[in-house]
N, C-alpha and C. Protein backbone atom coordinates (compact mmCIF):
# COMPACT_ATOMS: atom_id res chain seq x y z
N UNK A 1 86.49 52.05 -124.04
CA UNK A 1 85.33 52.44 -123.25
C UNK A 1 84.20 52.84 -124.20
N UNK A 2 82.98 52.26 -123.83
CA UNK A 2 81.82 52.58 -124.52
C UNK A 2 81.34 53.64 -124.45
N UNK A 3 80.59 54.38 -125.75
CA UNK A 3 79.77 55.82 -125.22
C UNK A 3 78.44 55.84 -124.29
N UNK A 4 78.02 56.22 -123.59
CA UNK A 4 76.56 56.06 -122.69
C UNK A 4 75.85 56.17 -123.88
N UNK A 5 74.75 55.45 -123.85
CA UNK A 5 73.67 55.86 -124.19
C UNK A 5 72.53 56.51 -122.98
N UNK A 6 72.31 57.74 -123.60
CA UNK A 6 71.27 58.49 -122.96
C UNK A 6 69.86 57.58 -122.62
N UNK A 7 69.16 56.69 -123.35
CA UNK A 7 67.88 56.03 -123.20
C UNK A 7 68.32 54.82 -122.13
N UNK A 8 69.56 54.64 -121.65
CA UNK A 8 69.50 53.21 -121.11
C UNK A 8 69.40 53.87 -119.58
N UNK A 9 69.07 53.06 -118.12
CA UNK A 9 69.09 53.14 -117.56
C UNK A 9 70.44 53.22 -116.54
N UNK A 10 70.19 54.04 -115.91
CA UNK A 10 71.91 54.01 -115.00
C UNK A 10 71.31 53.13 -113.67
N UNK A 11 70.56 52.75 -113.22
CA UNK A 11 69.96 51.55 -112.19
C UNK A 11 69.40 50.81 -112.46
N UNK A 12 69.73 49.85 -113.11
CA UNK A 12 68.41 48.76 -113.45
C UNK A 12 67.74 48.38 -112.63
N UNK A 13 66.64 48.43 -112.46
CA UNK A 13 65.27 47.78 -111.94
C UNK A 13 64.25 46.95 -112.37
N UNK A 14 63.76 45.95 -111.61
CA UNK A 14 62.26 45.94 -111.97
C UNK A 14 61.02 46.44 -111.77
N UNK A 15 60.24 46.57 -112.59
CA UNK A 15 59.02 46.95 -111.99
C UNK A 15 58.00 46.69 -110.83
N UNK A 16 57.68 47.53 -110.23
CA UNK A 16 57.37 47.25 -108.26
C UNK A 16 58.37 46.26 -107.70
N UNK A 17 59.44 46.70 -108.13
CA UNK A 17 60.76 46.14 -106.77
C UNK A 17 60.57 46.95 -105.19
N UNK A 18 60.14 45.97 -104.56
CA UNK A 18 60.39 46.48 -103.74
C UNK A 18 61.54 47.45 -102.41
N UNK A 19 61.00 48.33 -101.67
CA UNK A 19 62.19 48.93 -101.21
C UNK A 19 62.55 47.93 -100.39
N UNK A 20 64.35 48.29 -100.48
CA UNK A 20 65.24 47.14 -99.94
C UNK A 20 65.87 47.91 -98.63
N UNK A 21 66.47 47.18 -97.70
CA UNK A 21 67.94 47.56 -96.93
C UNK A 21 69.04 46.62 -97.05
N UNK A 22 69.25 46.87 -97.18
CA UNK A 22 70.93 46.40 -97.62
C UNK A 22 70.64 45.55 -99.12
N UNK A 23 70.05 44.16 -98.66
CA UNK A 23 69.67 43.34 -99.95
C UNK A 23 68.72 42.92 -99.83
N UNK A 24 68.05 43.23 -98.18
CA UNK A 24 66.72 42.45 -98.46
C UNK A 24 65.61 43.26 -98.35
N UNK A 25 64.44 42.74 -98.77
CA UNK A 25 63.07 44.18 -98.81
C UNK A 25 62.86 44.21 -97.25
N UNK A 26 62.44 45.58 -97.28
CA UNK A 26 62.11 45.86 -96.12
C UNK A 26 60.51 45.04 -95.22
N UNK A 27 60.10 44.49 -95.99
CA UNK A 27 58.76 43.94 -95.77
C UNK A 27 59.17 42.61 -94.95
N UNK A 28 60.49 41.90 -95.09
CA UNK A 28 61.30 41.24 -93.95
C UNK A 28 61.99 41.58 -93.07
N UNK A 29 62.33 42.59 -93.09
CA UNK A 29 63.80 43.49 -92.14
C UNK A 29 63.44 43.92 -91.18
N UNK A 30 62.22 44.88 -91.66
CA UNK A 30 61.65 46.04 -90.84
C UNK A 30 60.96 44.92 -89.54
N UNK A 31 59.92 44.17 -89.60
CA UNK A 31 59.58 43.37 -88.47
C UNK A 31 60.62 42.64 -87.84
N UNK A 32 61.81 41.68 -88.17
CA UNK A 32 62.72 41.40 -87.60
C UNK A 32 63.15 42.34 -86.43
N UNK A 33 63.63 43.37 -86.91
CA UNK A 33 64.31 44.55 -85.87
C UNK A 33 63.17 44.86 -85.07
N UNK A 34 62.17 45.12 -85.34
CA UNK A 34 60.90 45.58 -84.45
C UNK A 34 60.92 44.33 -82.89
N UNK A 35 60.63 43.00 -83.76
CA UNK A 35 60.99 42.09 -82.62
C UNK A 35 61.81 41.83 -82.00
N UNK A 36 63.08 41.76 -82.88
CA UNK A 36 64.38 41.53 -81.84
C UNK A 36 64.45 42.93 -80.83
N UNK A 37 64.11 44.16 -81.32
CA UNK A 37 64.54 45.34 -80.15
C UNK A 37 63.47 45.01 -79.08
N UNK A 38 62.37 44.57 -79.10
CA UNK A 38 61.35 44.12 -78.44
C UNK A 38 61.46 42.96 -77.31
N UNK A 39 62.16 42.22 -78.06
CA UNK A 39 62.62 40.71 -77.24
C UNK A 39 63.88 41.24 -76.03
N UNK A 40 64.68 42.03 -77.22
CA UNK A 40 66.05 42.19 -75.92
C UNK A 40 65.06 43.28 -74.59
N UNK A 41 64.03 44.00 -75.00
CA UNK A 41 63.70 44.97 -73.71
C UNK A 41 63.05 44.41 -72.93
N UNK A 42 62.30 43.14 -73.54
CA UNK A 42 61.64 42.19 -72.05
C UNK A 42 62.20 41.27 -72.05
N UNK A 43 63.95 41.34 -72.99
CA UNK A 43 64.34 40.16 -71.88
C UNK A 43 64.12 38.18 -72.40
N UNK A 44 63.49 38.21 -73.99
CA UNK A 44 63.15 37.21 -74.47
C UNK A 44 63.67 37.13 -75.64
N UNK A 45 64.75 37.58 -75.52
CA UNK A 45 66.22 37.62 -76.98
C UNK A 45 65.45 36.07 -77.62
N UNK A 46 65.39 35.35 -76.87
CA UNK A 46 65.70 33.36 -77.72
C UNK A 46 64.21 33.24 -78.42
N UNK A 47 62.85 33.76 -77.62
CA UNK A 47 61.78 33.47 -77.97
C UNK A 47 61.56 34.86 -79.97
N UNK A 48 62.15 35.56 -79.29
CA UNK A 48 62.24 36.66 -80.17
C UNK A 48 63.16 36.57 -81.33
N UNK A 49 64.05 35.89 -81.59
CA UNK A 49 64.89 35.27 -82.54
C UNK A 49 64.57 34.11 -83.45
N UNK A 50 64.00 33.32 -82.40
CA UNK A 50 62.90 32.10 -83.08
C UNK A 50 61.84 32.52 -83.63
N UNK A 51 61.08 33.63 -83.61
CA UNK A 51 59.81 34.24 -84.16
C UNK A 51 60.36 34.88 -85.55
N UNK A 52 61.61 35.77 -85.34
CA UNK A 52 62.35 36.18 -86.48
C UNK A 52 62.47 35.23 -87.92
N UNK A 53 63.38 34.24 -87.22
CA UNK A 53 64.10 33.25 -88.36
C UNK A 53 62.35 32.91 -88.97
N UNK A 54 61.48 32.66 -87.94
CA UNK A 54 60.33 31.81 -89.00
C UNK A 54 59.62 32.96 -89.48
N UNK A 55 59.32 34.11 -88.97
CA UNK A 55 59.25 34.90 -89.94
C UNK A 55 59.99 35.48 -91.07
N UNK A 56 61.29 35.47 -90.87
CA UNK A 56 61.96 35.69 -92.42
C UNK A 56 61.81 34.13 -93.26
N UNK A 57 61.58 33.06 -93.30
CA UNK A 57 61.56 31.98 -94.26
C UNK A 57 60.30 32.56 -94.72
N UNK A 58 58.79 32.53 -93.66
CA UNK A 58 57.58 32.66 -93.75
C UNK A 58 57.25 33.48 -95.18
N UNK A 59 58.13 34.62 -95.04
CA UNK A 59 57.89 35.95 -95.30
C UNK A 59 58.48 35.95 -96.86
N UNK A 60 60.35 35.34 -96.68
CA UNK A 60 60.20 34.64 -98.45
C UNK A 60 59.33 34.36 -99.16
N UNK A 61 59.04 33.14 -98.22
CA UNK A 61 58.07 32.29 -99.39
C UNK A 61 56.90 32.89 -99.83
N UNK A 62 55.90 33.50 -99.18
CA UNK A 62 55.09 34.45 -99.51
C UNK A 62 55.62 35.22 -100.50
N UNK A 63 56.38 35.81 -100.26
CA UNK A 63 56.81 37.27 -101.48
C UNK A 63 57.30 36.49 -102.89
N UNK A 64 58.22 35.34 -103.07
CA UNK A 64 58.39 34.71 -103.54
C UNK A 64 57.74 33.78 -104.54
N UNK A 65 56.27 33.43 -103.83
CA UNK A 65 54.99 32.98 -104.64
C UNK A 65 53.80 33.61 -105.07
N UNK A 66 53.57 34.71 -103.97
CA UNK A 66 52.70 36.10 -104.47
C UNK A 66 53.00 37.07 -104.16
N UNK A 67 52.48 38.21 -104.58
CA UNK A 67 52.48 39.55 -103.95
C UNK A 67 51.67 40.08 -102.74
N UNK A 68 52.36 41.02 -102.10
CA UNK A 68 51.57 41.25 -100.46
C UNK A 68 49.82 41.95 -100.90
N UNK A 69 50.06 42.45 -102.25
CA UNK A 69 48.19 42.46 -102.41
C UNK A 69 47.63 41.21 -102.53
N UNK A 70 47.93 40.29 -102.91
CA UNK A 70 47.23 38.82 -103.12
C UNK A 70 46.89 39.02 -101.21
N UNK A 71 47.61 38.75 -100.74
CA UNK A 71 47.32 38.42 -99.16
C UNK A 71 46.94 39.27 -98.84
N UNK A 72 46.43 40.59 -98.99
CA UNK A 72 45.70 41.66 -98.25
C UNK A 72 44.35 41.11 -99.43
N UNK A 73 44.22 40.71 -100.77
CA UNK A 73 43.01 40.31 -100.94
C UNK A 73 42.44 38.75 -100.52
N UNK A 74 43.07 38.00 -100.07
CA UNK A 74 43.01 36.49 -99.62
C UNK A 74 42.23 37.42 -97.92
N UNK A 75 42.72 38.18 -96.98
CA UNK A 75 42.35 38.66 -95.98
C UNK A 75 41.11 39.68 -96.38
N UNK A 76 40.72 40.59 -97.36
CA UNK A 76 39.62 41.07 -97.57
C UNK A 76 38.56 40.31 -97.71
N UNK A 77 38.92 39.13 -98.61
CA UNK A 77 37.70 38.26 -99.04
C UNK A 77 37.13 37.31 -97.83
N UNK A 78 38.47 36.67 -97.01
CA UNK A 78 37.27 36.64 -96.16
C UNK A 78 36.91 37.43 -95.02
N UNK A 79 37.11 38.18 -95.04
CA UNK A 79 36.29 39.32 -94.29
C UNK A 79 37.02 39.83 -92.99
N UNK A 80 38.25 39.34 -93.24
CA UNK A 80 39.21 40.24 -91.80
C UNK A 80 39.89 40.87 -91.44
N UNK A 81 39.92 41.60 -93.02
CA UNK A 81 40.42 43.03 -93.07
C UNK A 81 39.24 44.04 -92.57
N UNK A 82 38.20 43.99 -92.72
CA UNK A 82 37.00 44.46 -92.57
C UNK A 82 37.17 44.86 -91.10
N UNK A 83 37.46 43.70 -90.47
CA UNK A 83 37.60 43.91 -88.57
C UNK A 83 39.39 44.95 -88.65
N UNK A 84 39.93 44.41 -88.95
CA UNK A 84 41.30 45.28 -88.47
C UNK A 84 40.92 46.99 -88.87
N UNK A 85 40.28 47.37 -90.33
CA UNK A 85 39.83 49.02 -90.69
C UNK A 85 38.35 49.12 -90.15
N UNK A 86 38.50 49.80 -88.86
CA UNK A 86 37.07 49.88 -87.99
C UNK A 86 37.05 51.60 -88.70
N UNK A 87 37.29 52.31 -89.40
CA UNK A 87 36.96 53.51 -89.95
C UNK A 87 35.69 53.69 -90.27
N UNK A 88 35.67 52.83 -91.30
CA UNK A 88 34.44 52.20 -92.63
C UNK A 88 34.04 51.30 -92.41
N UNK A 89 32.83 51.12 -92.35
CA UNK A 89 32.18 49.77 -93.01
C UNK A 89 32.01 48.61 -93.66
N UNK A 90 32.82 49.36 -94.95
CA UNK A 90 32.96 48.46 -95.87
C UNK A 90 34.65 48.83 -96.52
N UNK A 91 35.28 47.67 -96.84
CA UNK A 91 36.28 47.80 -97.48
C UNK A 91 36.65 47.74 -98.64
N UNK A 92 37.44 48.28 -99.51
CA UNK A 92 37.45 48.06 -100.66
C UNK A 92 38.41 46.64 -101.29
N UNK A 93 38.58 46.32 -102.47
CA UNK A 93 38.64 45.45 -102.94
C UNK A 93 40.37 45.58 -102.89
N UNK A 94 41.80 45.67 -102.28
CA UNK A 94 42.93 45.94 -102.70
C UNK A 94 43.74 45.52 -103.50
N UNK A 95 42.88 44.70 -104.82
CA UNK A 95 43.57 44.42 -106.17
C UNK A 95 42.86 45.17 -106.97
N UNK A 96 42.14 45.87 -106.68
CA UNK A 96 41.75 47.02 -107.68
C UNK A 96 42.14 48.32 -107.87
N UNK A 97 42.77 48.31 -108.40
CA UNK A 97 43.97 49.60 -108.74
C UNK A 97 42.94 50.76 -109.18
N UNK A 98 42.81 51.99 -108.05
CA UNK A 98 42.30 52.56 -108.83
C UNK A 98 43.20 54.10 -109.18
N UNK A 99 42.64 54.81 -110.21
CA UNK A 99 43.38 56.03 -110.65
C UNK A 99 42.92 57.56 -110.62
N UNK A 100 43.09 58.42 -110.52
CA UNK A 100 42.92 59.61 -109.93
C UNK A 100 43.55 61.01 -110.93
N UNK A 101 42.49 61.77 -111.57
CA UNK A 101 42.84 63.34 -112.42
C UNK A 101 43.11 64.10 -111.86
């Protein structure tokens, strides 16, 4: 048996891994269940299952080829994030990381 080393990690990760449930990120999971509990209460289990499956491929491939800021800035730029945050006026840029003292 090997000695630990103190500097190594006891979880390996990557950097901005996203949070998971079970194995998959929640950024697929969490809407699945939202719809399916949705579908079974009005009753549209089949229409609501079919929306699922193409949203979990959908939802791969996206995460898979970019990150969910690329698509919140693909939706800023052209201007329809602007309509969904009726707060403000104006929206900010969400690939611009900013930092705070």
């Amino acid at each position: 048996m090997q000695a630990k080393d103190e500097n190594t990690y006891r979880n390996p990760k990557r950097i901005n891994e996203p949070t998971t449930i079970i194995i998959f990120p929640a950024l697929q999971i969490v809407p699945i269940l939202v719809v399916m509990g949705c579908g079974m209460v009005l009753d549209q289990t089949k229409l609501a299952l079919y929306f699922s499956i193409g949203w979990f491929y959908l939802s791969r491939y996206f995460l898979k080829h970019s990150s969910p800021e690329v698509l919140l800035h693909m939706l800023w730029a052209k201007g329809i994030l602007d309509i969904a945050v009726k707060q403000t006026k104006t929206c900010v840029n969400p690939l611009i990381k900013r930092y705070h003292s």
